[in-house]
N, C-alpha and C. Protein backbone atom coordinates (compact mmCIF):
# COMPACT_ATOMS: atom_id res chain seq x y z
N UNK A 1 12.87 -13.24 32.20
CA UNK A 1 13.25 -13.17 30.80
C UNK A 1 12.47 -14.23 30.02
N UNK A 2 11.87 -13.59 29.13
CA UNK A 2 10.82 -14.85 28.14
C UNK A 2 11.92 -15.82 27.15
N UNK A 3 11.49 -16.69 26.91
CA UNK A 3 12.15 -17.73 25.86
C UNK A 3 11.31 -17.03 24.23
N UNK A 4 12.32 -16.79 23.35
CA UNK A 4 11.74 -16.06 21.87
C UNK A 4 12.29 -17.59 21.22
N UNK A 5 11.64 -18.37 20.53
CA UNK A 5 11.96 -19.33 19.64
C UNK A 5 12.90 -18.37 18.26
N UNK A 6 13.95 -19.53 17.62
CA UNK A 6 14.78 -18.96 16.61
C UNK A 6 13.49 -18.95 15.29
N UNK A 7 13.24 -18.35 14.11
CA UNK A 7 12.77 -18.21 13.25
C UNK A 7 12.92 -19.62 12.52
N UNK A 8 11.84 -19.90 12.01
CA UNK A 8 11.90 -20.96 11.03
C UNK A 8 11.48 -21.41 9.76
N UNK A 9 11.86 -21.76 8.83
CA UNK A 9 10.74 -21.52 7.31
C UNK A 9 9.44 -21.42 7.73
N UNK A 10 9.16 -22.82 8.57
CA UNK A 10 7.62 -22.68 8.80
C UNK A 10 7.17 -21.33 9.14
N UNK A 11 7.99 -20.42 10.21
CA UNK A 11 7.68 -19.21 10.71
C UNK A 11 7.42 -18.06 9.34
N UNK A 12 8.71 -18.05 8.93
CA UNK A 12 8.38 -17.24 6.89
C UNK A 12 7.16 -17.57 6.49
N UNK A 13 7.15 -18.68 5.90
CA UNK A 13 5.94 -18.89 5.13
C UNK A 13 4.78 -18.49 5.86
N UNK A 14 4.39 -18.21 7.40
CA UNK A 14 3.66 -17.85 7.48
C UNK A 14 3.38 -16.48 8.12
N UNK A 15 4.85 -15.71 8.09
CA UNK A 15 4.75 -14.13 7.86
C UNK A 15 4.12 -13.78 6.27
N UNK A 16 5.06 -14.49 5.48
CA UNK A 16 4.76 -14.72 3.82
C UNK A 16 2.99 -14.63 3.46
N UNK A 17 2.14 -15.51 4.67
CA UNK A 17 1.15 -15.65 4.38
C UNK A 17 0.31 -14.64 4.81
N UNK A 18 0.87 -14.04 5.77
CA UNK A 18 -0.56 -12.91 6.94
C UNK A 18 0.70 -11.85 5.80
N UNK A 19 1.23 -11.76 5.30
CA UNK A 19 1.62 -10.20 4.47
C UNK A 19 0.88 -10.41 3.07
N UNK A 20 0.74 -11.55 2.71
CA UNK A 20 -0.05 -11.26 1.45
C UNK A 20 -1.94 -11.16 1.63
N UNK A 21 -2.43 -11.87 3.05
CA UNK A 21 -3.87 -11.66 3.40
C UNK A 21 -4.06 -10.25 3.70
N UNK A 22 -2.87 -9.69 4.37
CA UNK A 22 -3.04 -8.44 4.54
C UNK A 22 -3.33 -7.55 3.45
N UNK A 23 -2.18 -7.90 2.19
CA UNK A 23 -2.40 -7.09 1.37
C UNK A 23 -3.82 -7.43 0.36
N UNK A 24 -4.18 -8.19 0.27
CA UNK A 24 -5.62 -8.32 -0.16
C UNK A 24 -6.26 -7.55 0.74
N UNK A 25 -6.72 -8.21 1.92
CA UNK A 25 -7.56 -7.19 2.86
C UNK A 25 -7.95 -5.60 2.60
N UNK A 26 -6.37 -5.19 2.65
CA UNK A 26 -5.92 -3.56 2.92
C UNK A 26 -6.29 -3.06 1.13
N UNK A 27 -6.10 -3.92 0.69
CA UNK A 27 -6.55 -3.17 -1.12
C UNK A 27 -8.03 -2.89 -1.36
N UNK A 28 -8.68 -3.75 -0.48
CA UNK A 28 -10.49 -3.81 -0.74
C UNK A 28 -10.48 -2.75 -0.09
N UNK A 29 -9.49 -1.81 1.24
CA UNK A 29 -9.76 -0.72 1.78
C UNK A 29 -8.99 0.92 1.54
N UNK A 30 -8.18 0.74 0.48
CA UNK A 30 -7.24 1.90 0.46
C UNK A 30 -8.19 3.39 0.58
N UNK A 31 -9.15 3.63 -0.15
CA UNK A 31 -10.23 4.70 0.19
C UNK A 31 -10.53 4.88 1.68
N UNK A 32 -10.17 3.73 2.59
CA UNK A 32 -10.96 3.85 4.05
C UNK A 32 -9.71 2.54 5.23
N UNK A 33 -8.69 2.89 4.94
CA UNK A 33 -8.00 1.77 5.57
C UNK A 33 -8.13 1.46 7.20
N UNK A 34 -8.25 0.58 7.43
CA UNK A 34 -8.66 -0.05 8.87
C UNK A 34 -7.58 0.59 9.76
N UNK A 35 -7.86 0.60 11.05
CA UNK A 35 -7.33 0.76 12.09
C UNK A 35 -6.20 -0.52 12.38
N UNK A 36 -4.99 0.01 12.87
CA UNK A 36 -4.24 -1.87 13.34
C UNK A 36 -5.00 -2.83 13.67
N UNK A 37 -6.27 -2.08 14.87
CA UNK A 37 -6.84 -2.77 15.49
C UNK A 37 -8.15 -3.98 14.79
N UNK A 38 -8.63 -3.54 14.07
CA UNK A 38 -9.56 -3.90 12.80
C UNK A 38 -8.54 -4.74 12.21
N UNK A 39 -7.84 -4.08 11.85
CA UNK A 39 -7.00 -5.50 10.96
C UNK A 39 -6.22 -6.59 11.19
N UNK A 40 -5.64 -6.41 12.69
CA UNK A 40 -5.33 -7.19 13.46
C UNK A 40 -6.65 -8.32 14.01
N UNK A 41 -7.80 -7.84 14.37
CA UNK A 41 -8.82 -8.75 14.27
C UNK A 41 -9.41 -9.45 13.17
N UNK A 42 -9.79 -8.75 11.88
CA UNK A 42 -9.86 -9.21 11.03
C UNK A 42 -9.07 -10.44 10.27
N UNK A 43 -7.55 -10.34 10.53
CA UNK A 43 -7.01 -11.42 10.19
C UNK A 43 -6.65 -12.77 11.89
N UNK A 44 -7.00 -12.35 12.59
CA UNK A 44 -6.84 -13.25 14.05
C UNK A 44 -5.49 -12.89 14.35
N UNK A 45 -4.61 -12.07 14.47
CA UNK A 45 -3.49 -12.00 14.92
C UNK A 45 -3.58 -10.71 15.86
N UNK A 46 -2.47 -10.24 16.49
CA UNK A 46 -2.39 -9.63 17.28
C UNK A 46 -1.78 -8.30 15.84
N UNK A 47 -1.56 -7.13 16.81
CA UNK A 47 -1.19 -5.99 16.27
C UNK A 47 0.64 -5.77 16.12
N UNK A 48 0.69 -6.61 17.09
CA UNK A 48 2.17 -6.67 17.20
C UNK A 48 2.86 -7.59 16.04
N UNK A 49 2.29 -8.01 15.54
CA UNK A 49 2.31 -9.83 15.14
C UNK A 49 2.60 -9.11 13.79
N UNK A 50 1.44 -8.30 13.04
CA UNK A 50 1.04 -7.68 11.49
C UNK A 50 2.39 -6.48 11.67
N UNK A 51 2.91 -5.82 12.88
CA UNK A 51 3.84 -4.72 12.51
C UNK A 51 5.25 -5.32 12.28
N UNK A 52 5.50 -6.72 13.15
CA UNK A 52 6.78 -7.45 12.93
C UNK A 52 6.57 -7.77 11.56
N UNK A 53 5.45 -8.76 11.17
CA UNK A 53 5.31 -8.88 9.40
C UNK A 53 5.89 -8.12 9.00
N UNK A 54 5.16 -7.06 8.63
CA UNK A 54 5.61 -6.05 7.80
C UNK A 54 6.53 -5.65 8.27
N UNK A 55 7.48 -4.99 9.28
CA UNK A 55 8.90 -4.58 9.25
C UNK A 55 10.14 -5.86 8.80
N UNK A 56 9.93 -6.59 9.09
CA UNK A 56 10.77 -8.19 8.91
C UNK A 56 10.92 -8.28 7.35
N UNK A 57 9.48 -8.46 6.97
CA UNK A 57 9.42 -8.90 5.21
C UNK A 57 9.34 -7.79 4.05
N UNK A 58 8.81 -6.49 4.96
CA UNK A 58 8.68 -5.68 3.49
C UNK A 58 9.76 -4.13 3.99
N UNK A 59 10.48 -4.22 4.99
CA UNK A 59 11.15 -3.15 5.60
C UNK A 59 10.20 -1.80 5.87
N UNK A 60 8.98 -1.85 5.70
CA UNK A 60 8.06 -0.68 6.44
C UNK A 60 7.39 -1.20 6.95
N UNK A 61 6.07 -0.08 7.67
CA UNK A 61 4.90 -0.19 8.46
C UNK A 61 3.89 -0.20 7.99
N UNK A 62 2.84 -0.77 8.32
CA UNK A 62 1.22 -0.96 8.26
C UNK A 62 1.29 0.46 6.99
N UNK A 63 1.79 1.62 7.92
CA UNK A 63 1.02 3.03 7.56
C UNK A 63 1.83 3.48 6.27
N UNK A 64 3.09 2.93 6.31
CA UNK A 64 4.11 3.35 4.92
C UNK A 64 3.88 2.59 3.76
N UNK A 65 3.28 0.99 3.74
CA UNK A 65 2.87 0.00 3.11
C UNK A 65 1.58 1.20 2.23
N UNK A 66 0.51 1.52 2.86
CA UNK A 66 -0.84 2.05 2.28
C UNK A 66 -0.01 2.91 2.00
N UNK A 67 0.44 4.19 2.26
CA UNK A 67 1.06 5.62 1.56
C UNK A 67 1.82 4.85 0.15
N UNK A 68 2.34 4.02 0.14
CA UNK A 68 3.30 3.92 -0.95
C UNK A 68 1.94 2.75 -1.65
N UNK A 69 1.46 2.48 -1.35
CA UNK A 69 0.38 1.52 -2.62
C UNK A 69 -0.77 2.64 -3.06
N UNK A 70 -1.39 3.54 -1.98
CA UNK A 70 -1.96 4.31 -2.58
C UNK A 70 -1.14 5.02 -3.73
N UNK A 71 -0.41 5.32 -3.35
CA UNK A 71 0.75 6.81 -4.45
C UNK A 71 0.35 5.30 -5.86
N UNK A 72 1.01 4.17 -5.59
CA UNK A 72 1.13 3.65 -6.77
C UNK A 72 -0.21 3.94 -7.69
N UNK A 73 -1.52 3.57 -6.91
CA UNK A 73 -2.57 2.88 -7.24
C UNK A 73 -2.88 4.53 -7.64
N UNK A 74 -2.48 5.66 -7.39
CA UNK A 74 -2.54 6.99 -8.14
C UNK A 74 -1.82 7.44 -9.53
N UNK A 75 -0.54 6.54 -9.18
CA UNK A 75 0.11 7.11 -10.82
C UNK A 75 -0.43 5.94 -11.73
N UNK A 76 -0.96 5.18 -11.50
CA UNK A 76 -1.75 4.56 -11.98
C UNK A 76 -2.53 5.13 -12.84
N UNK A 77 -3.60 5.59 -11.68
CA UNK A 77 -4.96 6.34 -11.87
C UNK A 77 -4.66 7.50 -13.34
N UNK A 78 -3.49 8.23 -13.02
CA UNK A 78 -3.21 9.33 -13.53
C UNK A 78 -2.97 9.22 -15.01
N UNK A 79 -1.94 7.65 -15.32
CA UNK A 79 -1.62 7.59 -16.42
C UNK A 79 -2.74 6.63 -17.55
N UNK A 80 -3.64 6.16 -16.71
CA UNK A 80 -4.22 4.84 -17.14
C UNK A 80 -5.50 5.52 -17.55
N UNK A 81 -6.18 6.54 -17.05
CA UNK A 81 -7.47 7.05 -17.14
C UNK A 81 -7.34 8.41 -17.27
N UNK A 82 -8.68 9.19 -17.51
CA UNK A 82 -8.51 10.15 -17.49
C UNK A 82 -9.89 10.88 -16.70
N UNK A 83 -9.69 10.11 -15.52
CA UNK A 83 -10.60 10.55 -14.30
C UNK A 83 -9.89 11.95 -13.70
N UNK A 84 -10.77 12.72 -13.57
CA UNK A 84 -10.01 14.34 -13.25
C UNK A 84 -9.38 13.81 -11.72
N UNK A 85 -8.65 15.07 -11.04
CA UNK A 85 -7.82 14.79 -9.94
C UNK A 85 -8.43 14.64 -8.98
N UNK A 86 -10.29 15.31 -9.10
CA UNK A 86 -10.86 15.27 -7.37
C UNK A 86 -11.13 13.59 -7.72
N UNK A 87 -11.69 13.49 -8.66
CA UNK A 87 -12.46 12.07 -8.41
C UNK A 87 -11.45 11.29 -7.93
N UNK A 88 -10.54 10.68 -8.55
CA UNK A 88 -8.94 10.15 -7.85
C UNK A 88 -8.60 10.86 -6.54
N UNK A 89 -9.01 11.86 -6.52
CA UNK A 89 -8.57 11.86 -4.58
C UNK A 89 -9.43 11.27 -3.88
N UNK A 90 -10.39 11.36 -4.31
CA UNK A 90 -11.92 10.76 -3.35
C UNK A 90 -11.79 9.37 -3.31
N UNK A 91 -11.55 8.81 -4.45
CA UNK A 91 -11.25 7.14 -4.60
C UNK A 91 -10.21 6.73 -4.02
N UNK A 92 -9.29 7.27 -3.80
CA UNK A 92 -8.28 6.99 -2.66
C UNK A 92 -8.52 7.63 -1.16
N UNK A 93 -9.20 8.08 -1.02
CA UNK A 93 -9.84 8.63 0.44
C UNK A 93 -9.22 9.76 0.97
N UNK A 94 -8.91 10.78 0.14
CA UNK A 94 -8.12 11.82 0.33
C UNK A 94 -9.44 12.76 0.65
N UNK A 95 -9.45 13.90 1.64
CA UNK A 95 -10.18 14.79 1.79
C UNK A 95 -10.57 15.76 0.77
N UNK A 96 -9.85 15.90 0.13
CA UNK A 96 -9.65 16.83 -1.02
C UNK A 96 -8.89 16.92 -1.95
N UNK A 97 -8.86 17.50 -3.56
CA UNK A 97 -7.38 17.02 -3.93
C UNK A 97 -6.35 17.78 -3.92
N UNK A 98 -6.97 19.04 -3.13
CA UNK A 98 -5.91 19.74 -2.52
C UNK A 98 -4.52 18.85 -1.69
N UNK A 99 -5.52 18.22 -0.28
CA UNK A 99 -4.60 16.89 0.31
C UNK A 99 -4.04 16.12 -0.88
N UNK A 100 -4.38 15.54 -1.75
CA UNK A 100 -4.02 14.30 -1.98
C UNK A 100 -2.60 15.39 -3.13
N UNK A 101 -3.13 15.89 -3.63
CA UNK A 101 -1.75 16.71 -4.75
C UNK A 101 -0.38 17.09 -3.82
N UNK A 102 -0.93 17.69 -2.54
CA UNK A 102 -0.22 17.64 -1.66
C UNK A 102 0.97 16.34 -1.44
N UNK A 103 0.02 15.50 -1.00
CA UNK A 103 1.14 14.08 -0.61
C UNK A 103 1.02 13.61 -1.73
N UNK A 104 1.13 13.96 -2.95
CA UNK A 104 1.31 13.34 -4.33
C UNK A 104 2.82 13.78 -4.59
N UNK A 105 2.82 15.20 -4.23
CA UNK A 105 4.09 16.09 -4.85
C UNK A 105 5.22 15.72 -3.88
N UNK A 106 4.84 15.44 -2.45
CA UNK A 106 5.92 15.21 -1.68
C UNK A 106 6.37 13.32 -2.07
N UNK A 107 5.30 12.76 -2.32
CA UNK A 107 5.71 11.45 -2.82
C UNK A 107 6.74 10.93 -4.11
N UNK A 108 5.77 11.61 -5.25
CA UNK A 108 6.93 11.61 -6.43
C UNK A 108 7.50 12.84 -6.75
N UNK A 109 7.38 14.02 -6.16
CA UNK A 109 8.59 14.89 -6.64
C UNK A 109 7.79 15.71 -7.63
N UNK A 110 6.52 15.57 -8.41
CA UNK A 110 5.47 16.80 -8.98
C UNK A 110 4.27 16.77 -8.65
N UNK A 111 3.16 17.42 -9.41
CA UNK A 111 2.09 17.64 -8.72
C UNK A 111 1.50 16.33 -9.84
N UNK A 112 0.16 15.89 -9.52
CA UNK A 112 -0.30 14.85 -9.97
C UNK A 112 -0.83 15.43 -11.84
N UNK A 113 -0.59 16.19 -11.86
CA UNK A 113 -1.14 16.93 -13.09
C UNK A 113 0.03 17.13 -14.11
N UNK A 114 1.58 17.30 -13.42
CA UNK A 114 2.23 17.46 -13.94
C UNK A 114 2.88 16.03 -14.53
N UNK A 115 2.74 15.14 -13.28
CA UNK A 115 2.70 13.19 -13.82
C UNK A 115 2.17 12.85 -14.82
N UNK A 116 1.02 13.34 -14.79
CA UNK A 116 0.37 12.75 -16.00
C UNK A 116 0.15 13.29 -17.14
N UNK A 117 1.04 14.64 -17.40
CA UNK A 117 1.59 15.21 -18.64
C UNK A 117 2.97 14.81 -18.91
N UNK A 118 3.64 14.32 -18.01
CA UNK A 118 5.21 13.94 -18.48
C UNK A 118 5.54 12.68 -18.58
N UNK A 119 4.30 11.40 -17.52
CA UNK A 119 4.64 10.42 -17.37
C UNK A 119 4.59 9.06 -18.88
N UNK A 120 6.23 8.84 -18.94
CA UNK A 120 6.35 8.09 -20.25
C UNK A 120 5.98 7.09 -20.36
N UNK A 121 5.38 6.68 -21.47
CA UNK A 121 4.59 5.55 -21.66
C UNK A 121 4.84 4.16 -21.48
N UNK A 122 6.39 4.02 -21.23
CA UNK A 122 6.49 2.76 -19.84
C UNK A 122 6.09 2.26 -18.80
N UNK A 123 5.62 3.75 -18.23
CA UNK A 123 4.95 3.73 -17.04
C UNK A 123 4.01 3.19 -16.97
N UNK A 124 3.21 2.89 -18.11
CA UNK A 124 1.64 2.40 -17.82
C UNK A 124 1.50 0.98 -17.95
N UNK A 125 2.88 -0.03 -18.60
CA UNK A 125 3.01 -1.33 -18.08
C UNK A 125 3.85 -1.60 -16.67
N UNK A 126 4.69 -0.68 -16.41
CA UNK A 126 5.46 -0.59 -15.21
C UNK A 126 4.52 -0.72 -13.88
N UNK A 127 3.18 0.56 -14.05
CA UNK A 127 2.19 0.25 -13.12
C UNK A 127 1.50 -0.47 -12.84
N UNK A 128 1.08 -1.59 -13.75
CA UNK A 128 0.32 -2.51 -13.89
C UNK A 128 -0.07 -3.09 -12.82
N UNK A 129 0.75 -3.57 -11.68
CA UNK A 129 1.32 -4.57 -10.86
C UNK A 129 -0.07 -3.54 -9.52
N UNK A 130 -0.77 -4.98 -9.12
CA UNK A 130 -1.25 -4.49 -8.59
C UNK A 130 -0.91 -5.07 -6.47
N UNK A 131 -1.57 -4.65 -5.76
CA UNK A 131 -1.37 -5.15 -4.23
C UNK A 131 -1.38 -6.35 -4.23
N UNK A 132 -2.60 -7.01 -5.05
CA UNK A 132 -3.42 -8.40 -5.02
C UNK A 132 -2.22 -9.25 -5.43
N UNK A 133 -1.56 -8.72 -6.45
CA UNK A 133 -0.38 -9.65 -7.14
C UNK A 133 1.01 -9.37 -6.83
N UNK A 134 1.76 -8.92 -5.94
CA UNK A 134 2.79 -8.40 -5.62
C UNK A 134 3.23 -9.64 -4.42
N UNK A 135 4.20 -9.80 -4.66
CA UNK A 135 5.04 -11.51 -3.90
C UNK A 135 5.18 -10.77 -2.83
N UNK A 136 5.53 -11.19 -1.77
CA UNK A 136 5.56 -10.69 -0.15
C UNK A 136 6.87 -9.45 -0.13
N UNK A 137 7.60 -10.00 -0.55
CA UNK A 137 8.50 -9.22 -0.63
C UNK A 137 8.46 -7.88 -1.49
N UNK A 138 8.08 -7.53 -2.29
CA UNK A 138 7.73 -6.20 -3.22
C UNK A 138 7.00 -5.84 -2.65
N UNK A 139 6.84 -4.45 -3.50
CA UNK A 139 6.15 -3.70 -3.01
C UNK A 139 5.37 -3.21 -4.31
């Protein structure tokens, strides 16, 4: 039976710290996001190390973290510009925007076309908030 040390601020602050390198990292890649393995090297930690992070501090995974920042960094896209839907799928690394309308509609509940005819103009300071600036804890 291994000895697990109890958690300690020092230990937070530096989940606190590999969840916010991460999220820099992972934003320079949302079009092309790394493998665990890549990003687990990239920051010197193990793979195990980045999935406790993230389940501990933000209650998801590596893979639910990118699905839900891409979707953001889309209604974004949708309300903020008026880049048609392929180009915004491509910039988020969607195959097509067949795919991406797809996991758009199952994400927020319409198609990305219909967001950005209904979406109220709150939304576009609400979105603002980007990966780079989001405290460990948010999302």
């Amino acid at each position: 039976m291994s000895f697990v040390p109890p958690i300690t601020e020092a230990d937070e602050s530096a989940d606190q710290f590999l969840i916010r390198t991460a999220k820099h990292y992972l934003s320079a890649r949302l079009a092309q996001p790394p493998q665990m393995g890549e990003l687990a090297q990239a920051l010197g930690v193990s793979k195990k190390r980045i999935s406790d992070a993230f389940r501990n501090s933000l209650g998801l995974t590596v893979t639910q973290f990118l699905r839900e920042e891409r979707m953001r960094l889309a209604r974004r896209l949708l309300v903020q510009t008026s880049l048609d839907i392929q180009t915004i799928a491509l910039e988020l690394g969607f195959s097509s925007s067949a795919n991406f309308s797809n996991a758009f509609h199952v994400h927020v509940g319409m198609s990305p076309s219909d967001f950005r005819k209904t979406a109220p103009l709150e939304s576009i300071t609400s979105l603002q908030g980007s990966l780079q600036w989001s405290s460990p804890g948010e999302l």
